[in-house]
N, C-alpha and C. Protein backbone atom coordinates (compact mmCIF):
# COMPACT_ATOMS: atom_id res chain seq x y z
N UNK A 1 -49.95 60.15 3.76
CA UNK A 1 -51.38 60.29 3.76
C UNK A 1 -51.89 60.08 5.19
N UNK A 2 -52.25 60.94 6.03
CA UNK A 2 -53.39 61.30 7.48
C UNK A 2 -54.57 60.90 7.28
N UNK A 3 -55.12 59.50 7.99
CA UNK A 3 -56.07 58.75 7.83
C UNK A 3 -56.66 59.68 9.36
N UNK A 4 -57.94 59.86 9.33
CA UNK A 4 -58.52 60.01 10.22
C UNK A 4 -59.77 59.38 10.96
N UNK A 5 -60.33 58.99 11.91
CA UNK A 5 -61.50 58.21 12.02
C UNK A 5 -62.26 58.72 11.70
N UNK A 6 -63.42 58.02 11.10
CA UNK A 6 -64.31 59.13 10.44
C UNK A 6 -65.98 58.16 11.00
N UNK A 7 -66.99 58.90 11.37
CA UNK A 7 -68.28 57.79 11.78
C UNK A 7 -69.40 58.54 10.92
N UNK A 8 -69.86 57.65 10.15
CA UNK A 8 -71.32 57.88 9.31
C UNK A 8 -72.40 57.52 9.98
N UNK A 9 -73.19 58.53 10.52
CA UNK A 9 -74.42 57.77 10.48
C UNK A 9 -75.69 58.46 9.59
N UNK A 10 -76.53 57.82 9.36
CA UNK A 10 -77.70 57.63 8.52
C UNK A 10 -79.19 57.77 9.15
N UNK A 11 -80.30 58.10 9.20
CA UNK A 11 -81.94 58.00 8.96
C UNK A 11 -82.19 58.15 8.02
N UNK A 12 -82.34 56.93 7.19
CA UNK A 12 -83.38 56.87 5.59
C UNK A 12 -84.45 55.65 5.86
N UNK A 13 -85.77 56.65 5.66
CA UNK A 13 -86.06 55.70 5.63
C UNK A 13 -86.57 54.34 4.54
N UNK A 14 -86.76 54.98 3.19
CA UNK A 14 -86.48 53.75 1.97
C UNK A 14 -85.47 53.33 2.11
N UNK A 15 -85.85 51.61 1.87
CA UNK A 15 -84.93 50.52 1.93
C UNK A 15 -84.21 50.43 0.89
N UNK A 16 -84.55 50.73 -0.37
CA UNK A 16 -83.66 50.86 -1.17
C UNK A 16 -82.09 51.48 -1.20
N UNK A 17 -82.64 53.11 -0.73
CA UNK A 17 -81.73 54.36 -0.63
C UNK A 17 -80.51 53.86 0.65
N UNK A 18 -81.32 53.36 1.66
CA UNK A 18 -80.07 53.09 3.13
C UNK A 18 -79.45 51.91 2.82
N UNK A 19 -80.30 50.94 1.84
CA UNK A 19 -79.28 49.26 1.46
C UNK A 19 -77.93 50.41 0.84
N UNK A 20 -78.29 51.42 -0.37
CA UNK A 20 -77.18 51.62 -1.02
C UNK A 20 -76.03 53.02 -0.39
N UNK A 21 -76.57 53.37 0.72
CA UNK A 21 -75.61 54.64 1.20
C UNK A 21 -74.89 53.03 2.44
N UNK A 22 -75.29 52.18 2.68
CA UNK A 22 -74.45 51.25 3.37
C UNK A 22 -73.62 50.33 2.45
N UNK A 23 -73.69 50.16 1.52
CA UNK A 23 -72.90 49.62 0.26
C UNK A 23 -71.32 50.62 0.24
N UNK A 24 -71.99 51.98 0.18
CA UNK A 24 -71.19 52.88 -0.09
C UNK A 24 -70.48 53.10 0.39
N UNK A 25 -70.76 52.96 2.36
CA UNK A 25 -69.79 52.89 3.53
C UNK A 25 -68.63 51.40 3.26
N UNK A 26 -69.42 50.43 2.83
CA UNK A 26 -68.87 49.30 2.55
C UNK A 26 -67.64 49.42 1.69
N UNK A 27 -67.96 50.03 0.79
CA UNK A 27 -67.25 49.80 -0.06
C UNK A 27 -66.02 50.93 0.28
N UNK A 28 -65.94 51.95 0.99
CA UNK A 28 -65.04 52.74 1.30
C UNK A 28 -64.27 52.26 2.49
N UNK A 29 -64.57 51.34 2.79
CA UNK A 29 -63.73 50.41 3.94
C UNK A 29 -64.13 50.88 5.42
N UNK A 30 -65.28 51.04 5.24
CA UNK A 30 -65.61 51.21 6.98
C UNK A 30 -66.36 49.94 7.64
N UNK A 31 -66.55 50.00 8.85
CA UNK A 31 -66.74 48.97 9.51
C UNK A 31 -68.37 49.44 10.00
N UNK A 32 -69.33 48.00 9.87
CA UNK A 32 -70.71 48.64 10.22
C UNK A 32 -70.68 48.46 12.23
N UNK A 33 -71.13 49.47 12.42
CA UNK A 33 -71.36 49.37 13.58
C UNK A 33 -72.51 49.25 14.43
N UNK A 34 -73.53 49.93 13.89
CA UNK A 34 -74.59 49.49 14.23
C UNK A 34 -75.70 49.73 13.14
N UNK A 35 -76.72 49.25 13.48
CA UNK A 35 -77.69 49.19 12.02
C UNK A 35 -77.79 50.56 11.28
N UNK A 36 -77.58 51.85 11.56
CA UNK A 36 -77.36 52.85 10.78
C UNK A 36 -76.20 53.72 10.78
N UNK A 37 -75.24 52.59 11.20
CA UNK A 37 -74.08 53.76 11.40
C UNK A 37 -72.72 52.76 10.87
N UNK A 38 -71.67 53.77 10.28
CA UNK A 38 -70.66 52.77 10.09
C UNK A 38 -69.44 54.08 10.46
N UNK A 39 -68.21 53.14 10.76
CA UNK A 39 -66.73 53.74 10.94
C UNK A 39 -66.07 53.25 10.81
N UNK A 40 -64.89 54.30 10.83
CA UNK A 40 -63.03 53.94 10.04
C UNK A 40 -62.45 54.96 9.53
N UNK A 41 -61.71 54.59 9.66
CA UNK A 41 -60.25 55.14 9.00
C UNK A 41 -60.38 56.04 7.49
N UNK A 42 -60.54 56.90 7.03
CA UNK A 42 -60.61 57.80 5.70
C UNK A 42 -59.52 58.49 5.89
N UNK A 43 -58.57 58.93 4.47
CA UNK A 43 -58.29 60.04 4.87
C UNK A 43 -59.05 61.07 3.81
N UNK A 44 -58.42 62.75 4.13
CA UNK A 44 -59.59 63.59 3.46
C UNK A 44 -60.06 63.41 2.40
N UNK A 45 -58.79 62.73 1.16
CA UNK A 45 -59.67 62.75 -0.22
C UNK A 45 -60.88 61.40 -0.18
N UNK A 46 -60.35 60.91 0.36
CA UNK A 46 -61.54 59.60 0.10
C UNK A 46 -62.70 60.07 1.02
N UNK A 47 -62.78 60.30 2.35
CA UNK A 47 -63.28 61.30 3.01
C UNK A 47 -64.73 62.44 1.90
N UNK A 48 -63.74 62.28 1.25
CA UNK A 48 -64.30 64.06 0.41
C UNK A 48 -65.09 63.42 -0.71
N UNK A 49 -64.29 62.22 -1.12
CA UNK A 49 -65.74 61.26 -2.13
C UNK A 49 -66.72 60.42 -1.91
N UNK A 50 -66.40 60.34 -0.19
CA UNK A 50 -67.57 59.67 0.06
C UNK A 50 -68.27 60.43 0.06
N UNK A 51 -68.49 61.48 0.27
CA UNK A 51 -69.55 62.49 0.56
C UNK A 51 -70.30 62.65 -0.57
N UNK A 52 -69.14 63.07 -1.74
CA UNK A 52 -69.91 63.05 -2.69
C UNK A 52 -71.32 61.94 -3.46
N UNK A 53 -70.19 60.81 -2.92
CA UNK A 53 -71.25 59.52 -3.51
C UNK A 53 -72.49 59.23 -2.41
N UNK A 54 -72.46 59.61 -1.33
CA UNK A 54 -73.63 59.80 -0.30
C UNK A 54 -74.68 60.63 -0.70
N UNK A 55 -73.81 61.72 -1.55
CA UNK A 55 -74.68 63.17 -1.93
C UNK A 55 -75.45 62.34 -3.06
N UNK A 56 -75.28 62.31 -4.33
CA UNK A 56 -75.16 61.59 -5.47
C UNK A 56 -76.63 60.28 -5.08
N UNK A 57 -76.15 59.10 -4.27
CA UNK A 57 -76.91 58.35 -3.79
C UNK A 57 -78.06 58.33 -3.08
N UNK A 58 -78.25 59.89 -2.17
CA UNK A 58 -79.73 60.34 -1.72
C UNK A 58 -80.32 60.79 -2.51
N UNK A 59 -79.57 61.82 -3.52
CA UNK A 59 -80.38 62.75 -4.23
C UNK A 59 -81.46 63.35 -3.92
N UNK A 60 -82.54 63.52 -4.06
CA UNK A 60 -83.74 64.38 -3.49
C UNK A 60 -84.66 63.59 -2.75
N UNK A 61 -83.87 62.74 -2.28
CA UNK A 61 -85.16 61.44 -1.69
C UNK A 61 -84.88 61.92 0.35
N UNK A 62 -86.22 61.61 0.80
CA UNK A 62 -86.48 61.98 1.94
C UNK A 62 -85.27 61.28 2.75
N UNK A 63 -84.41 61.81 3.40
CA UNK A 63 -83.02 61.21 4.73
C UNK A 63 -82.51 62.12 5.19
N UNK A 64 -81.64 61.77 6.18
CA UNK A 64 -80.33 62.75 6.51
C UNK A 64 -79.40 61.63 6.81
N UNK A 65 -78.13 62.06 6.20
CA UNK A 65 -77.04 61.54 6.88
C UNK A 65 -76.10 62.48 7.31
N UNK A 66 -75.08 61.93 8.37
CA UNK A 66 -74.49 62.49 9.16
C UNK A 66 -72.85 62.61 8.88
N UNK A 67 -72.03 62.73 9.33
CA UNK A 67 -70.47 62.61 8.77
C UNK A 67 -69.61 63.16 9.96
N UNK A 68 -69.29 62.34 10.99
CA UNK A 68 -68.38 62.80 11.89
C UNK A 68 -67.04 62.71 11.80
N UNK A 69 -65.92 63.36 11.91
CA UNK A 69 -64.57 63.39 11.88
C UNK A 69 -64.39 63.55 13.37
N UNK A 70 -63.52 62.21 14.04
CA UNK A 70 -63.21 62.03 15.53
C UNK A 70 -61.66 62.20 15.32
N UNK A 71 -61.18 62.87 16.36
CA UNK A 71 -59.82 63.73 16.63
C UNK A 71 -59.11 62.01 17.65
N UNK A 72 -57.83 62.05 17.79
CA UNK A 72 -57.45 60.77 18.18
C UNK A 72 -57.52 60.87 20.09
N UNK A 73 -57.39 61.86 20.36
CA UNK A 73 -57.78 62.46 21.87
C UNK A 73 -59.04 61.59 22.30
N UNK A 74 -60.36 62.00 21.32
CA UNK A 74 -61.46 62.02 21.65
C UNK A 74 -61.88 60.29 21.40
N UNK A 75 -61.29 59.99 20.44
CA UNK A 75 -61.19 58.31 20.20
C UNK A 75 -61.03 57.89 21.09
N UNK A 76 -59.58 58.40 21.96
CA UNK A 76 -59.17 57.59 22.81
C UNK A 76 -60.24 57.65 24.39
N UNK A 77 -60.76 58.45 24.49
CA UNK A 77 -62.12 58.30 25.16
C UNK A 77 -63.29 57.90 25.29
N UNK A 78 -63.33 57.06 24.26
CA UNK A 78 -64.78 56.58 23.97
C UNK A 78 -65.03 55.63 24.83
N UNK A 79 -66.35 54.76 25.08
CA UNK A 79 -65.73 54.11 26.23
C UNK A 79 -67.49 53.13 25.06
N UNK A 80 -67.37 51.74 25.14
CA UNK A 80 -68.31 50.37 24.54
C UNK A 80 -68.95 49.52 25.14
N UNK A 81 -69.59 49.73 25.67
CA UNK A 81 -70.59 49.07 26.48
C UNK A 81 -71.55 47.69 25.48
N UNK A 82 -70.97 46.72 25.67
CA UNK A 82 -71.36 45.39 24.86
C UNK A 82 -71.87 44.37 25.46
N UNK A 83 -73.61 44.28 25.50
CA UNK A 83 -74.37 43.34 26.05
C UNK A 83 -74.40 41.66 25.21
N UNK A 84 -73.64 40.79 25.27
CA UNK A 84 -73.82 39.72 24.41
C UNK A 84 -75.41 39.22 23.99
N UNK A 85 -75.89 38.54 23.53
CA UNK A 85 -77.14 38.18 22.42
C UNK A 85 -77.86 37.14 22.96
N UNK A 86 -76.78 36.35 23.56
CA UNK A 86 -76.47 35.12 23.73
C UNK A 86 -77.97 34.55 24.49
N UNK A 87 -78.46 35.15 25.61
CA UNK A 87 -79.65 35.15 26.20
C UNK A 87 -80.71 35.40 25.63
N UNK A 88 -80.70 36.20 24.53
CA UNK A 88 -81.72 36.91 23.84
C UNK A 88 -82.33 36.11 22.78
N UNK A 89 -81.06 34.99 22.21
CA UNK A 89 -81.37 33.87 21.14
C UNK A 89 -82.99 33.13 21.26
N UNK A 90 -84.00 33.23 19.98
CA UNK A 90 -84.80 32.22 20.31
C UNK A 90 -85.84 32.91 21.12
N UNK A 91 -86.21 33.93 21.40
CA UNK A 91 -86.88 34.33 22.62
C UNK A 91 -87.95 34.95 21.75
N UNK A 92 -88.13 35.45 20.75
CA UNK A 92 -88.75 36.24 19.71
C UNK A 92 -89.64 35.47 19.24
N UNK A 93 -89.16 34.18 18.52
CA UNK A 93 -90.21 32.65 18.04
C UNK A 93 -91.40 32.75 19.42
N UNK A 94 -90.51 32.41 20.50
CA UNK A 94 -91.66 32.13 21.48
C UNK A 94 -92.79 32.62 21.88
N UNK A 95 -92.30 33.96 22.47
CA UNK A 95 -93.32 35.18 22.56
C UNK A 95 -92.95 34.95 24.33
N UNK A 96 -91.88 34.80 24.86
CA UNK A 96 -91.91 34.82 26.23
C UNK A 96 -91.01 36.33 26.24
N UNK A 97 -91.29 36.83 27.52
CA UNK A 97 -90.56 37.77 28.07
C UNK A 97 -89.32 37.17 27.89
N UNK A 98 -88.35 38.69 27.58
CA UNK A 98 -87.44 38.73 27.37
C UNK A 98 -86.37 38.96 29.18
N UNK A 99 -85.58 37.60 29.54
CA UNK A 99 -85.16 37.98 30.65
C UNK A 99 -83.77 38.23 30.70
N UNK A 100 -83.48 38.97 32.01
CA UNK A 100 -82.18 40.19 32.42
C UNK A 100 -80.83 38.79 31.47
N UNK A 101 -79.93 39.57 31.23
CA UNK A 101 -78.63 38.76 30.58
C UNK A 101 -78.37 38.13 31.74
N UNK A 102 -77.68 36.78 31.75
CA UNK A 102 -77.19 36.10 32.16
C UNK A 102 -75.84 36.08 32.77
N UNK A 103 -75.05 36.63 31.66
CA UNK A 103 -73.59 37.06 31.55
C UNK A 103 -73.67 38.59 31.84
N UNK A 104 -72.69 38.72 32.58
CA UNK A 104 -72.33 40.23 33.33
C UNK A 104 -71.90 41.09 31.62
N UNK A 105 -72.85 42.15 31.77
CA UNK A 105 -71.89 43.37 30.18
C UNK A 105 -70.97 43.61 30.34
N UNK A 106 -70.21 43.47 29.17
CA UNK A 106 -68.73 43.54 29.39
C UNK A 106 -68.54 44.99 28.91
N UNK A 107 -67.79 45.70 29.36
CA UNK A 107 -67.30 47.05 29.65
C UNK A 107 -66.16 47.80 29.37
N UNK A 108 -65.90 47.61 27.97
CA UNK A 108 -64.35 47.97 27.52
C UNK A 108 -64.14 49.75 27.33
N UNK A 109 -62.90 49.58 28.39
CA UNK A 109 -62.10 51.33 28.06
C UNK A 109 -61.25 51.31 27.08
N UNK A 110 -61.29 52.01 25.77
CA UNK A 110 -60.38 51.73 25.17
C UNK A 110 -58.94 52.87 25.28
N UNK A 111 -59.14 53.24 26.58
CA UNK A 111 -57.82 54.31 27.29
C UNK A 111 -56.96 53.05 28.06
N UNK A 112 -55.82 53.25 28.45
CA UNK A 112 -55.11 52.44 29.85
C UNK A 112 -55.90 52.73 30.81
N UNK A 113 -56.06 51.93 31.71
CA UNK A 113 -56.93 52.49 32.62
C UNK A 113 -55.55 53.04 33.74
N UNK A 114 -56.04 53.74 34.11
CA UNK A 114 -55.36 54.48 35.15
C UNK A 114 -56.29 54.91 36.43
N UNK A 115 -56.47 54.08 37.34
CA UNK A 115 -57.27 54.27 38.78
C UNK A 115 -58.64 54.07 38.26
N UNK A 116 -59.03 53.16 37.13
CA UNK A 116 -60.10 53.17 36.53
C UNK A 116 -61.04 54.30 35.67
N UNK A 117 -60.29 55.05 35.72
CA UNK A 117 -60.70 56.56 34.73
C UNK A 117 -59.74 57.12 34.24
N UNK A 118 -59.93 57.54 33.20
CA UNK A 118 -59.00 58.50 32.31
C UNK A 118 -58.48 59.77 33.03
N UNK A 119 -57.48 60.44 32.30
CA UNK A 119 -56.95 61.34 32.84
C UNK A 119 -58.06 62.15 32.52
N UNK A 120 -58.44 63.50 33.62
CA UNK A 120 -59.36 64.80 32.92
C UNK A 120 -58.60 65.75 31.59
N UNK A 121 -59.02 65.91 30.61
CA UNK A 121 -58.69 66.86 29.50
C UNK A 121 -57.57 67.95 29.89
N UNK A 122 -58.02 68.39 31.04
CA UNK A 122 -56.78 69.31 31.35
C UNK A 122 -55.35 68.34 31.86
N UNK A 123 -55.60 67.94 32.99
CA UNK A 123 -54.22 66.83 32.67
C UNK A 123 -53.54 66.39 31.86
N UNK A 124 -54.42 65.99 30.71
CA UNK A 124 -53.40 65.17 29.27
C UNK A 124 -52.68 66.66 28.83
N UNK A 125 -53.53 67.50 28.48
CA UNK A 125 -52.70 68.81 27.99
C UNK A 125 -51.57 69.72 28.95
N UNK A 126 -52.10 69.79 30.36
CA UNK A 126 -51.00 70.49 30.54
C UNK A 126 -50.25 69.72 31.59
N UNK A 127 -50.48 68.77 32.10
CA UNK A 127 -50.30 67.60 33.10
C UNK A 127 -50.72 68.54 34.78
N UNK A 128 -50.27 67.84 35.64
CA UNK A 128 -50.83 67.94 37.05
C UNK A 128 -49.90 69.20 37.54
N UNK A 129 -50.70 70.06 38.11
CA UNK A 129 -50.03 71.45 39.32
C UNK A 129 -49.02 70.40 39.83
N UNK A 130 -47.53 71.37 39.76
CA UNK A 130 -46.14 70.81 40.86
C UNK A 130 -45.87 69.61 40.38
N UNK A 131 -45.90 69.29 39.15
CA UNK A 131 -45.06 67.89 38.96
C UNK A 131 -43.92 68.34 37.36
């Protein structure tokens, strides 16, 4: 069985309808990633019922959701830019300006880095002229 990454994302806006198309991601074993979006690992048949139960679960109610299938190439390019919270804690109660992070964003490649950038697309496929 060929699991593939698979990323949902969602605009609904009843709270009802998006609590339960995120249940649905839940329950198909994806990981939430950000407040309207979740990913993981499917392969096609489960893949093919989530859809259905997404379909099923909007029914004629005002949304769109989305359904991306990521190739392992293109995975391996993604690149996560993760600002910690940590500064941000508490700042909302107050009503003070919100100030710059504290802690440097941390900046994960999830490629090897190689000279700090990935190989270009043509390189991985056909590798470098004369070698």
């Amino acid at each position: 069985m060929v699991k593939v990454h698979t990323v949902v994302v969602y605009d609904i806006s009843d709270d009802k309808y998006r609590l339960r198309v995120a249940e649905a991601c839940k329950d198909y074993g994806l990981e939430h990633i950000q407040y309207s979006a979740f990913e993981g690992d499917l392969s096609f048949n489960r893949r093919e019922e989530l859809i259905l139960r997404l379909k099923k679960t909007l029914g004629q109610h005002e949304g769109n959701i989305q359904i991306y299938v990521v190739c392992e190439k293109d995975l391996a390019l993604r690149t996560v830019i993760d600002v910690p919270a940590k500064a941000l804690d508490g700042l909302e109660k107050s009503g003070a300006e919100k100030p710059q992070p504290t802690t440097q964003p941390v900046y994960r490649r999830t490629t090897a880095k190689r000279g700090g950038r990935p190989k270009p697309r043509w390189v991985q496929k056909y590798g470098r002229p004369g070698k």
